[in-house]
Protein backbone atom coordinates (compact mmCIF):
# COMPACT_ATOMS: atom_id res chain seq x y z
CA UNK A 1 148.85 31.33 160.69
CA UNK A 2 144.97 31.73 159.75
CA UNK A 3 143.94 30.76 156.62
CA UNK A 4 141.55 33.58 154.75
CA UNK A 5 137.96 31.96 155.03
CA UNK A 6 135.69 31.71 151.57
CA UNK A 7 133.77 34.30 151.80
CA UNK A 8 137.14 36.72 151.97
CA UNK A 9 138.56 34.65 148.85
CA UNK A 10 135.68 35.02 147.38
CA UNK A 11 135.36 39.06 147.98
CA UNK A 12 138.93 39.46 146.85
CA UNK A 13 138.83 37.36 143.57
CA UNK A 14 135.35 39.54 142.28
CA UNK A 15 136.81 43.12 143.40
CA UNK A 16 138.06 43.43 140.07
CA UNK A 17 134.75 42.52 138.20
CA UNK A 18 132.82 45.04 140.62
CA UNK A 19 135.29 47.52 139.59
CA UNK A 20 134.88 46.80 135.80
CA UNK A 21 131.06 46.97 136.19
CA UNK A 22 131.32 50.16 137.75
CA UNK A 23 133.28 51.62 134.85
CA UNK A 24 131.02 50.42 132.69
CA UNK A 25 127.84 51.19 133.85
CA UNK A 26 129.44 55.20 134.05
CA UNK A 27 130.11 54.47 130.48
CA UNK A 28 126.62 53.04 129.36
CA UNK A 29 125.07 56.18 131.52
CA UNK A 30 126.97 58.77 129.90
CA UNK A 31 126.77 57.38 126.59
CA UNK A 32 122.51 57.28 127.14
CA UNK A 33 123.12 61.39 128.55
CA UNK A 34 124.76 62.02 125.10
CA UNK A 35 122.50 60.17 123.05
CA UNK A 36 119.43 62.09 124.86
CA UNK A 37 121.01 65.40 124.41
CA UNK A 38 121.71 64.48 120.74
CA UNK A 39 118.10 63.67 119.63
CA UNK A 40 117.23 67.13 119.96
CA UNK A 41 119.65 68.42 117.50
CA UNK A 42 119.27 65.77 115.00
CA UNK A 43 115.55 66.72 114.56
CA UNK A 44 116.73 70.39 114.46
CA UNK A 45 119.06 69.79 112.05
CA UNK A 46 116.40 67.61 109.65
CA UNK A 47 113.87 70.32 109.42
CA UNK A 48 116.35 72.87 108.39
CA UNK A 49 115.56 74.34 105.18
CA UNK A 50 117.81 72.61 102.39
CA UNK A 51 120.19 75.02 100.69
CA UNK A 52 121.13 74.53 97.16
CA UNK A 53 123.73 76.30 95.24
CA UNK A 54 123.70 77.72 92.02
CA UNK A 55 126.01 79.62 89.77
CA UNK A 56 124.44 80.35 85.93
CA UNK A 57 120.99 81.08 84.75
CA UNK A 58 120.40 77.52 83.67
CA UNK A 59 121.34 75.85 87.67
CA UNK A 60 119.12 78.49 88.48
CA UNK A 61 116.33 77.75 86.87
CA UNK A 62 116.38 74.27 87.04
CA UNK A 63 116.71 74.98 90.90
CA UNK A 64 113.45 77.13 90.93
CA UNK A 65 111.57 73.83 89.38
CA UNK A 66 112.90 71.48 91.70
CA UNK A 67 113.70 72.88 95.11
CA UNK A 68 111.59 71.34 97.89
CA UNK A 69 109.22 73.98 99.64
CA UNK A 70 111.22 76.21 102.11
CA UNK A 71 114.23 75.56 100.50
CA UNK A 72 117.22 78.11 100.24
CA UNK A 73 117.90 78.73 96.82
CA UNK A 74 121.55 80.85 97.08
CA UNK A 75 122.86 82.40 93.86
CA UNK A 76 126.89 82.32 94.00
CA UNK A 77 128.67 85.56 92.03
CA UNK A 78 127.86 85.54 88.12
CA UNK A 79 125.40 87.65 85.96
CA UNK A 80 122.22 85.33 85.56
CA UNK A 81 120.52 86.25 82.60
CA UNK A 82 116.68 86.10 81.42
CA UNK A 83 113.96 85.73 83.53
CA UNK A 84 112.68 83.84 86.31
CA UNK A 85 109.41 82.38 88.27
CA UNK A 86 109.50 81.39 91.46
CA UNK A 87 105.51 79.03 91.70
CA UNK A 88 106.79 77.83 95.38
CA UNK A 89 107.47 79.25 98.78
CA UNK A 90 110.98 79.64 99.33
CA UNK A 91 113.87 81.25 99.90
CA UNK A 92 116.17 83.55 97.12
CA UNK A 93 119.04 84.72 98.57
CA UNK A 94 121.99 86.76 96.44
CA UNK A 95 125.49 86.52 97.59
CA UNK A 96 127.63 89.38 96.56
CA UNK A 97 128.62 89.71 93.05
CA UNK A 98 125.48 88.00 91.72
CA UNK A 99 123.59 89.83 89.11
CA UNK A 100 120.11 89.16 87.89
CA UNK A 101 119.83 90.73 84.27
CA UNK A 102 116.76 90.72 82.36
CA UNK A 103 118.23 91.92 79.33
CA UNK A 104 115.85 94.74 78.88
CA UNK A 105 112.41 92.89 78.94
CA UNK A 106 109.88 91.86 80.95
CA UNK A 107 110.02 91.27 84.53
CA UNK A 108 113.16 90.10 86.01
CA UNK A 109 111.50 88.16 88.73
CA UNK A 110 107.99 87.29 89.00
CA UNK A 111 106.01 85.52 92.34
CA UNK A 112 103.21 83.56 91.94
CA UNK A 113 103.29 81.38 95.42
CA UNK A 114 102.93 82.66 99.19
CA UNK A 115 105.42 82.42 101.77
CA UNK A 116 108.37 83.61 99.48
CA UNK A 117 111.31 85.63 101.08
CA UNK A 118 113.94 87.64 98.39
CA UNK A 119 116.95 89.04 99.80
CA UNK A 120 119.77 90.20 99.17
CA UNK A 121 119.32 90.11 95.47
CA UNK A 122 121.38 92.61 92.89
CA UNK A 123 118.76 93.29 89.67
CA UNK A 124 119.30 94.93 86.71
CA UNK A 125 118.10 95.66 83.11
CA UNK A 126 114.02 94.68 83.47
CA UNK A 127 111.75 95.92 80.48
CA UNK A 128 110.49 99.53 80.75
CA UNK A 129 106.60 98.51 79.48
CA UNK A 130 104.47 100.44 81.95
CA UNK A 131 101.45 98.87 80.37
CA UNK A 132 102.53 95.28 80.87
CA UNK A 133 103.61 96.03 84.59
CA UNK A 134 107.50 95.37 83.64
CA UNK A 135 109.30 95.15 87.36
CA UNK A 136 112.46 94.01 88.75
CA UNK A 137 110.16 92.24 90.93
CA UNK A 138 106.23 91.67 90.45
CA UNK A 139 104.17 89.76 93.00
CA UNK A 140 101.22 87.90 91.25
CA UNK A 141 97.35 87.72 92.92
CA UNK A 142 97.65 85.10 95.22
CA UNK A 143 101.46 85.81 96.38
CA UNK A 144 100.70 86.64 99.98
CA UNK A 145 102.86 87.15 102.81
CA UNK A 146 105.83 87.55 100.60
CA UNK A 147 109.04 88.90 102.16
CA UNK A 148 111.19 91.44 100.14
CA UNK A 149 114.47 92.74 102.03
CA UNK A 150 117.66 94.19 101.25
CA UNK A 151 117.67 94.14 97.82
CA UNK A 152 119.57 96.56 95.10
CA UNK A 153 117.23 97.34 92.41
CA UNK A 154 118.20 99.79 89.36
CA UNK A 155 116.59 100.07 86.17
CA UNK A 156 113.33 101.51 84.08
CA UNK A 157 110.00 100.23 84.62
CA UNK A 158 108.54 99.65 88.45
CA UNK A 159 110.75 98.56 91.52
CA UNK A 160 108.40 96.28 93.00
CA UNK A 161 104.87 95.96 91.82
CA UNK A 162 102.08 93.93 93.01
CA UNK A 163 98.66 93.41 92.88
CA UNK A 164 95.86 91.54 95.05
CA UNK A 165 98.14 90.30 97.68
CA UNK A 166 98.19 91.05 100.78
CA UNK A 167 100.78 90.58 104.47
CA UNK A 168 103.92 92.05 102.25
CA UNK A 169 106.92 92.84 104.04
CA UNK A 170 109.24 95.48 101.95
CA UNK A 171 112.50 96.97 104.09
CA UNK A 172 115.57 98.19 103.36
CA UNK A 173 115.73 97.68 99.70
CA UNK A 174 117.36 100.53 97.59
CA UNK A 175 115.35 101.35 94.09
CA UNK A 176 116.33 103.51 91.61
CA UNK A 177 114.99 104.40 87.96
CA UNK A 178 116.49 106.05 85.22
CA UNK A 179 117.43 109.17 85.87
CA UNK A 180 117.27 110.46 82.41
CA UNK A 181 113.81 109.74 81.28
CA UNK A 182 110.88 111.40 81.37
CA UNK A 183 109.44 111.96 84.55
CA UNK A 184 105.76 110.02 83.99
CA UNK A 185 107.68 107.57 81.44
CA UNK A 186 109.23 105.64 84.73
CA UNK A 187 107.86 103.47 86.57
CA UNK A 188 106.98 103.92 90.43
CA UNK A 189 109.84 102.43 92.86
CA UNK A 190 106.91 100.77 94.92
CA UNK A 191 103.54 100.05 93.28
CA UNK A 192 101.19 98.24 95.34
CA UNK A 193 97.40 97.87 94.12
CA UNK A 194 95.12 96.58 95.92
CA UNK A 195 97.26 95.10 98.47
CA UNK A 196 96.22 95.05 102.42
CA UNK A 197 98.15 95.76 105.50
CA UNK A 198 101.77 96.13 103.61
CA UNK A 199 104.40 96.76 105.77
CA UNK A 200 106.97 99.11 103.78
CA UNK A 201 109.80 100.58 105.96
CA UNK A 202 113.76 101.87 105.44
CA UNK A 203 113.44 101.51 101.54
CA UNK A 204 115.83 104.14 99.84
CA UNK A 205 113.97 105.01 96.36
CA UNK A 206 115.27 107.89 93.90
CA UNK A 207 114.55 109.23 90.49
CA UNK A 208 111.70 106.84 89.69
CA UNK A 209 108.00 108.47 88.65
CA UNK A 210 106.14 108.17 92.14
CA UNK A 211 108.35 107.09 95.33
CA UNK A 212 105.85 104.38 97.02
CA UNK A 213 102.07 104.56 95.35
CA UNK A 214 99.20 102.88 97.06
CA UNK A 215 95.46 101.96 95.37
CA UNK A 216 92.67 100.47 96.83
CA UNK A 217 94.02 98.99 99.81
CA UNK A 218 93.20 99.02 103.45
CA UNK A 219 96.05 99.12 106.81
CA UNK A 220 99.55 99.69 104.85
CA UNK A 221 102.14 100.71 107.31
CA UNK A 222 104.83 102.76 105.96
CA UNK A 223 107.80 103.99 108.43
CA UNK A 224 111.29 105.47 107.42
CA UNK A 225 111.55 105.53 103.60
CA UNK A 226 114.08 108.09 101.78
CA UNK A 227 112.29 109.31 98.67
CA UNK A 228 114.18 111.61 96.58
CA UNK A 229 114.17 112.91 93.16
CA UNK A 230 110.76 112.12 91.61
CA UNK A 231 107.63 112.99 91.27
CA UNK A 232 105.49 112.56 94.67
CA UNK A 233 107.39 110.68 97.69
CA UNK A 234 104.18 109.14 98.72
CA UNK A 235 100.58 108.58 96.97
CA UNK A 236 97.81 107.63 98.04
CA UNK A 237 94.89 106.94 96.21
CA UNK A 238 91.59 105.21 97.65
CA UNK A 239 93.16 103.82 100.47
CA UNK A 240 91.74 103.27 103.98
CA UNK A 241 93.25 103.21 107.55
CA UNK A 242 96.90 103.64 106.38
CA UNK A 243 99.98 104.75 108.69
CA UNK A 244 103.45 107.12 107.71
CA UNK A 245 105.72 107.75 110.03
CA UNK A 246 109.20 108.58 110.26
CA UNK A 247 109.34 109.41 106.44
CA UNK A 248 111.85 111.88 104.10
CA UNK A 249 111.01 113.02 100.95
CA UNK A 250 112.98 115.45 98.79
CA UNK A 251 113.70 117.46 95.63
CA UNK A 252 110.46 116.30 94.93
CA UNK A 253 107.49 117.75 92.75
CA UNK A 254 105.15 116.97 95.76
CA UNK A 255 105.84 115.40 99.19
CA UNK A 256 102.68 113.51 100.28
CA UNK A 257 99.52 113.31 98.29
CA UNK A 258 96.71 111.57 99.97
CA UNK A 259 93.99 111.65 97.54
CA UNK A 260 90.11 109.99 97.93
CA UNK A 261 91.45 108.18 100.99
CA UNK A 262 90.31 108.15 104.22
CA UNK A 263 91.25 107.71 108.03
CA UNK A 264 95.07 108.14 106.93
CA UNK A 265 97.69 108.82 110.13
CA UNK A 266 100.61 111.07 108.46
CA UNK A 267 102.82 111.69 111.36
CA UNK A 268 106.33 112.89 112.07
CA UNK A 269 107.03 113.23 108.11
CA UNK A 270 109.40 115.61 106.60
CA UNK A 271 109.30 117.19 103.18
CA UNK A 272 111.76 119.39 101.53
CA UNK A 273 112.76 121.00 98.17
CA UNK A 274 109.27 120.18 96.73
CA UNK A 275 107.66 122.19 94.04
CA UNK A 276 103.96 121.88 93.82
CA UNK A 277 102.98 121.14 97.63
CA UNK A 278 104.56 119.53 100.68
CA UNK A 279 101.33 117.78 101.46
CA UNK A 280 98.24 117.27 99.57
CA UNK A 281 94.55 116.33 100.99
CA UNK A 282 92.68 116.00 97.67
CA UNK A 283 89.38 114.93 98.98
CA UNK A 284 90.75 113.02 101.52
CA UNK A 285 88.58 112.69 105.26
CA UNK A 286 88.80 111.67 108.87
CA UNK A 287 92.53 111.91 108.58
CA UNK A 288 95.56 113.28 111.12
CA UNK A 289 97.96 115.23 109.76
CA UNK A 290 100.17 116.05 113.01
CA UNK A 291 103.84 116.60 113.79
CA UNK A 292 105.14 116.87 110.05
CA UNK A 293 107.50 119.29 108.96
CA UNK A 294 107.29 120.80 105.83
CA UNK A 295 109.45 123.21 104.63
CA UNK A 296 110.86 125.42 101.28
CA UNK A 297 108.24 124.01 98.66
CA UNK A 298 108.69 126.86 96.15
CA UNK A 299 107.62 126.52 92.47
CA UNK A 300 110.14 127.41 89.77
CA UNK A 301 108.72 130.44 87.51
CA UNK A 302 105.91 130.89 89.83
CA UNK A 303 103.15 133.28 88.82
CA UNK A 304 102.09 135.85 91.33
CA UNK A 305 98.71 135.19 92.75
CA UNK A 306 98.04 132.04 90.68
CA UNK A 307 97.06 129.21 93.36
CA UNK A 308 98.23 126.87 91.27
CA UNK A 309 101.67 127.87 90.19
CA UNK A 310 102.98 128.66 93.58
CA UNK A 311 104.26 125.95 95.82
CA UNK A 312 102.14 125.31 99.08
CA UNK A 313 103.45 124.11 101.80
CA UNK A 314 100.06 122.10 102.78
CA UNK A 315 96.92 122.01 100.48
CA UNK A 316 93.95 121.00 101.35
CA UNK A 317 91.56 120.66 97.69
CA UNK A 318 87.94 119.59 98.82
CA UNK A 319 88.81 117.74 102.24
CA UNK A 320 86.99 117.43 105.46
CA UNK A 321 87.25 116.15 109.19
CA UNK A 322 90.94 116.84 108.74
CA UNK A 323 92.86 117.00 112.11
CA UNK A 324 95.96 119.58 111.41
CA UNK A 325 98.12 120.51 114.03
CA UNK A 326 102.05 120.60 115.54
CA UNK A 327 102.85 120.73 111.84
CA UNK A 328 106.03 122.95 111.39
CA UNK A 329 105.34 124.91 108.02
CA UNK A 330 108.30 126.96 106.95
CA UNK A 331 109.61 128.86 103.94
CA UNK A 332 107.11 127.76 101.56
CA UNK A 333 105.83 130.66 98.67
CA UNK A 334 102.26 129.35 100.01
CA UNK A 335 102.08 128.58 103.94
CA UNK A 336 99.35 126.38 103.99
CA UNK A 337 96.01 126.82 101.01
CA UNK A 338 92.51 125.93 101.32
CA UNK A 339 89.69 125.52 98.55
CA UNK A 340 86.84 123.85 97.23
CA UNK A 341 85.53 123.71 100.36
CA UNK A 342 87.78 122.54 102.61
CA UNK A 343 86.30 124.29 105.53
CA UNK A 344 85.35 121.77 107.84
CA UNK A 345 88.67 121.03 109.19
CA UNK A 346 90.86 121.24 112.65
CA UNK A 347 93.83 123.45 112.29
CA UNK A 348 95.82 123.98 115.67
CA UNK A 349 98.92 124.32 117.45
CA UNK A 350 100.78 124.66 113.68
CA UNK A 351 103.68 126.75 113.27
CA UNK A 352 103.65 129.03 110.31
CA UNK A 353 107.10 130.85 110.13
CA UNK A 354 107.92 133.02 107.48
CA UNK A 355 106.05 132.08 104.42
CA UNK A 356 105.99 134.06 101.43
CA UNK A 357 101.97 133.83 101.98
CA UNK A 358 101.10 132.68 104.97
CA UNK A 359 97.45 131.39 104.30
CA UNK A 360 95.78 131.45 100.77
CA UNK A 361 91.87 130.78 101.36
CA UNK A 362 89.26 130.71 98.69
CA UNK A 363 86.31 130.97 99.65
CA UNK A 364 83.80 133.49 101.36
CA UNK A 365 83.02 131.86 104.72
CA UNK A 366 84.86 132.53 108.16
CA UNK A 367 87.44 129.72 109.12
CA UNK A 368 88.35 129.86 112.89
CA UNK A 369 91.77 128.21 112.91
CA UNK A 370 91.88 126.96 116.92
CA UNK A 371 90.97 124.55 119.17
CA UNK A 372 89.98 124.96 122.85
CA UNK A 373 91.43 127.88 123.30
CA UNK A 374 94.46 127.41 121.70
CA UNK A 375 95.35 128.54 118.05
CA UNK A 376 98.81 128.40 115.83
CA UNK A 377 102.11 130.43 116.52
CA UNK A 378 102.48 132.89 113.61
CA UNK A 379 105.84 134.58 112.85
CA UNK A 380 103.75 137.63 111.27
CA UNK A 381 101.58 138.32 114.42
CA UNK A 382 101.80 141.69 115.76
CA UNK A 383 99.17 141.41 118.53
CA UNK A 384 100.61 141.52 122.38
CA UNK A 385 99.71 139.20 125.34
CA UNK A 386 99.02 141.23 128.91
CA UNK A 387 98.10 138.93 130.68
CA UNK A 388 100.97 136.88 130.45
CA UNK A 389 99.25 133.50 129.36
CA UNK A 390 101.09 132.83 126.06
CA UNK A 391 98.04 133.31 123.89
CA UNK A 392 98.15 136.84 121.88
CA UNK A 393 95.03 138.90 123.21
CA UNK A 394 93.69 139.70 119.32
CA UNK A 395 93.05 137.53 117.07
CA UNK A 396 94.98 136.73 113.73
CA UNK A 397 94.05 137.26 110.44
CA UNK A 398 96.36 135.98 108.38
CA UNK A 399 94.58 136.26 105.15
CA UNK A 400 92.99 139.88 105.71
CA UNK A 401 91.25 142.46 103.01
CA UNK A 402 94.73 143.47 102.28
CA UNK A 403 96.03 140.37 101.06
CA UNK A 404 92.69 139.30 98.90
CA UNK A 405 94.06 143.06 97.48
CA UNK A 406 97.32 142.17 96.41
CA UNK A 407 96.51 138.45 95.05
CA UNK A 408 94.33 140.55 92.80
CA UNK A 409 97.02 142.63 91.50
CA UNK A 410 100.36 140.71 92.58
CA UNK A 411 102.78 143.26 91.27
CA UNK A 412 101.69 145.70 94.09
CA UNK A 413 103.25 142.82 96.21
CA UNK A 414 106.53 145.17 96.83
CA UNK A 415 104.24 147.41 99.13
CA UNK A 416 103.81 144.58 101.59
CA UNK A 417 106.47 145.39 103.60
CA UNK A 418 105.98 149.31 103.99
CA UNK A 419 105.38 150.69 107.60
CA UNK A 420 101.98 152.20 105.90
CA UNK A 421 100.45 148.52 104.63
CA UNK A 422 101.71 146.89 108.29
CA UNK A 423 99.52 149.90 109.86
CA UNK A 424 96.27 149.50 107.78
CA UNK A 425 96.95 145.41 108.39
CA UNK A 426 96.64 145.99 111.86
CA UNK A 427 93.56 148.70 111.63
CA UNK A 428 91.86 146.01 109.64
CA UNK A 429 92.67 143.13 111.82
CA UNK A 430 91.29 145.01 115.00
CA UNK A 431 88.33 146.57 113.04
CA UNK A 432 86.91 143.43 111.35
CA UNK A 433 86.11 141.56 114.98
CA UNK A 434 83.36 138.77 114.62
CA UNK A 435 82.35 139.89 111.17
CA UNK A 436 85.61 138.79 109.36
CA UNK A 437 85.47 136.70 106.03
CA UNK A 438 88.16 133.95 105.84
CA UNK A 439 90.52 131.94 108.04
CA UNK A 440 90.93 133.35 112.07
CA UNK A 441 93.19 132.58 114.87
CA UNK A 442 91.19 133.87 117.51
CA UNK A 443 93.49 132.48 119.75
CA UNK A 444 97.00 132.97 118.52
CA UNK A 445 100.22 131.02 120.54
CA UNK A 446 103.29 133.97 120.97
CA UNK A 447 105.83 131.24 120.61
CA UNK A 448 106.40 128.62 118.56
CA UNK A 449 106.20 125.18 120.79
CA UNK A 450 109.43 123.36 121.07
CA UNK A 451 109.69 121.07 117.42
CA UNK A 452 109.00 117.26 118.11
CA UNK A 453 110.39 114.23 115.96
CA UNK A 454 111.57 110.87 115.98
CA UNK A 455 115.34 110.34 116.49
CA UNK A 456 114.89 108.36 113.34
CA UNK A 457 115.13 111.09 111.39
CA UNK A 458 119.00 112.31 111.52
CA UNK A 459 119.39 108.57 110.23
CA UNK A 460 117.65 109.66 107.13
């Protein structure tokens, strides 16, 4: 019988050592695989923001003095009362159930630092002193690129005010004021002076003095708000290069007032249930005012004839380089006014339907009311169209001799609608030609173009 040689002995008696080497290097290679994949995480997981919880005023503000920068301060269910500064960027987050309560006075919340985000917060109870700028939330000079979302504001004095800032980010908070005061005695829901290139969208504001106000800033971008039950939905006042889209205001004493701005975009807006005007150009220039729709601004105890007593659905006080046009103007006492030379403006492709007065002009110059051979659809046009091209072959006067007659003596009004008025209408309308005083269509549209808007507004 052969005897193994060495070198077998030798392969048999370090199989086993081969074998535990290879188990352990698979060990030592997956454990390095982990280890690699780990790193990642571990660095993730040290620059998340810290989170610290608190649960009564005093945690709270202890919190706000000591929290590192970007922390997340999160305020567990309780009433917190007083108020409180936040100097730092951070985070402010409300869980549900948590109630900030200023106990009447003051600001409930006041920013001083940039870089601050407030969500989700519940306040109530701030002070009501317009004078001192009392808010459930005011933003300090200084407090740039501040983040306000989702937050339930209700009580006197301004929603959110701020002043000097700039980069703001307001969405989807609901504001709402006290319903039973007086109507200039509350604060505005939104009240931003001198602030630059705000971003203000999805905010649901009611019975507060003005719905979102802007002063003296430049770029603010405001896109489906609800404003409802106060004075004007949105102001504007001095402002430059500003954007509204997508917008709702209601039961409203005016819809949109753009005053002393300039280059302003108000598209795809609706108003309804307004009183004094839909949409206001006070001395406002260079500014598009396209795709709205405006509809049933009627004044309550109205006087006949008086300019300023009836509700308009669009007036335009002193403004010029105005681009008007596929505005949808409907049911208004006033259809659209003009005055104090307001002239020098582009009015096209509008639909006027069945306006108690269609146009009001004052003045004594003629107004041609189209634009490359195209004009406004007019539910009180009696003219005909031969040639089949969809523009009426006479032109409109929709303020003629007629009317300037009856705003004189408004209680012959009743005789508007006899067949022997509509007749002399017409006589005058074909008679006046090239000499006629006031606003002309000479280029009339026979039906109304189809009505354009954002799918954003049944959400509204």
């Amino acid at each position: 019988m052969l005897r193994p040689s060495l070198g077998q002995s030798l392969r048999k008696s370090l199989r086993p050592s081969f074998s535990l080497w290879r188990r352990l290097r698979q060990c030592l290679v997956l454990a390095l695989s982990l280890g690699l994949c780990l790193v990642p995480h571990q660095a993730l997981a040290a620059d998340e923001p810290q989170i610290i919880e608190v649960a009564d005023s005093e945690s709270l503000r202890m919190a706000l003095a000591s929290a590192p920068n970007d922390a997340e301060i999160r305020l567990l269910p309780g009433r917190y009362l007083g108020r409180f500064e936040v100097d730092q960027p951070l985070t402010l987050r409300g869980e549900p159930g948590a109630v900030l309560d200023a106990q009447g006075a003051g600001s409930a919340l006041v920013v001083s630092a940039s870089g601050v985000t407030l969500t989700r917060l519940t306040i109530r109870n701030w002070g009501r002193d317009l004078y001192e700028k009392d808010a459930a939330i005011r933003l300090l000079p200084g407090a740039n690129e501040v983040t306000i979302v989702a937050n339930e504001l209700s009580g006197p004095g301004f929603g959110i005010y701020a002043s000097e800032v700039s980069d703001l980010k307001l969405k989807d908070n609901q504001i709402e004021g006290e319903a039973e005061a007086f109507l200039l005695d509350r604060g505005d829901g939104i009240h931003l002076l001198k602030v630059n290139y705000p971003h203000v969208s999805g905010n649901r504001i009611k019975t507060v003095r003005d719905g979102i106000y802007l002063e003296s800033g430049v770029g603010s971008r405001v896109y489906g708000n609800h404003l409802s039950e106060l004075q004007y939905g949105l102001h504007y006042m001095y402002t430059k290069q500003d954007e509204a889209m997508d917008n709702l205001a209601c039961r409203v004493s005016g819809g949109y007032a753009l005053m002393n701005s300039e280059g302003i975009r108000l598209v795809f807006n609706r108003v309804r249930e307004a009183k004094e005007f839909g949409v206001l150009l006070n001395l406002t220039h260079d500014a598009e005012i396209q795709a709205n729709q405006i509809e049933a601004t009627q004044m309550p105890n109205s006087v006949a004839g008086d300019l300023f007593s009836e509700g308009k659905g669009l007036f335009v006080y002193g403004a010029k380089r105005n681009q008007i046009s596929g505005n949808y103007i409907a049911g208004n006492q006033i259809g659209i006014a003009m005055a104090l030379g307001g002239e020098d403006n582009l009015v096209y492709q509008n639909q006027f339907l069945a306006n108690a007065t269609q146009v009001r002009y004052v003045g004594e110059t003629r107004v041609e009311w189209s634009l490359q051979g195209r004009g406004n659809y007019w539910s009180d046009y009696r003219g005909w169209d031969l040639d089949g091209d969809g523009i009426g072959d006479g032109q409109h006067l929709p303020n003629d001799s007629l009317d300037r007659l009856f705003w004189l003596y408004p209680e012959a009004k009743f005789l508007m609608e006899s067949p022997l008025v509509k007749l002399l209408k017409w006589l005058d309308n074909q008679l006046q030609g090239e000499h006629s005083v006031g606003v002309v269509d000479s280029h009339p549209v026979m039906a109304p173009p189809p009505l354009i808007g954002p799918a954003a507004w049944e959400a509204l």
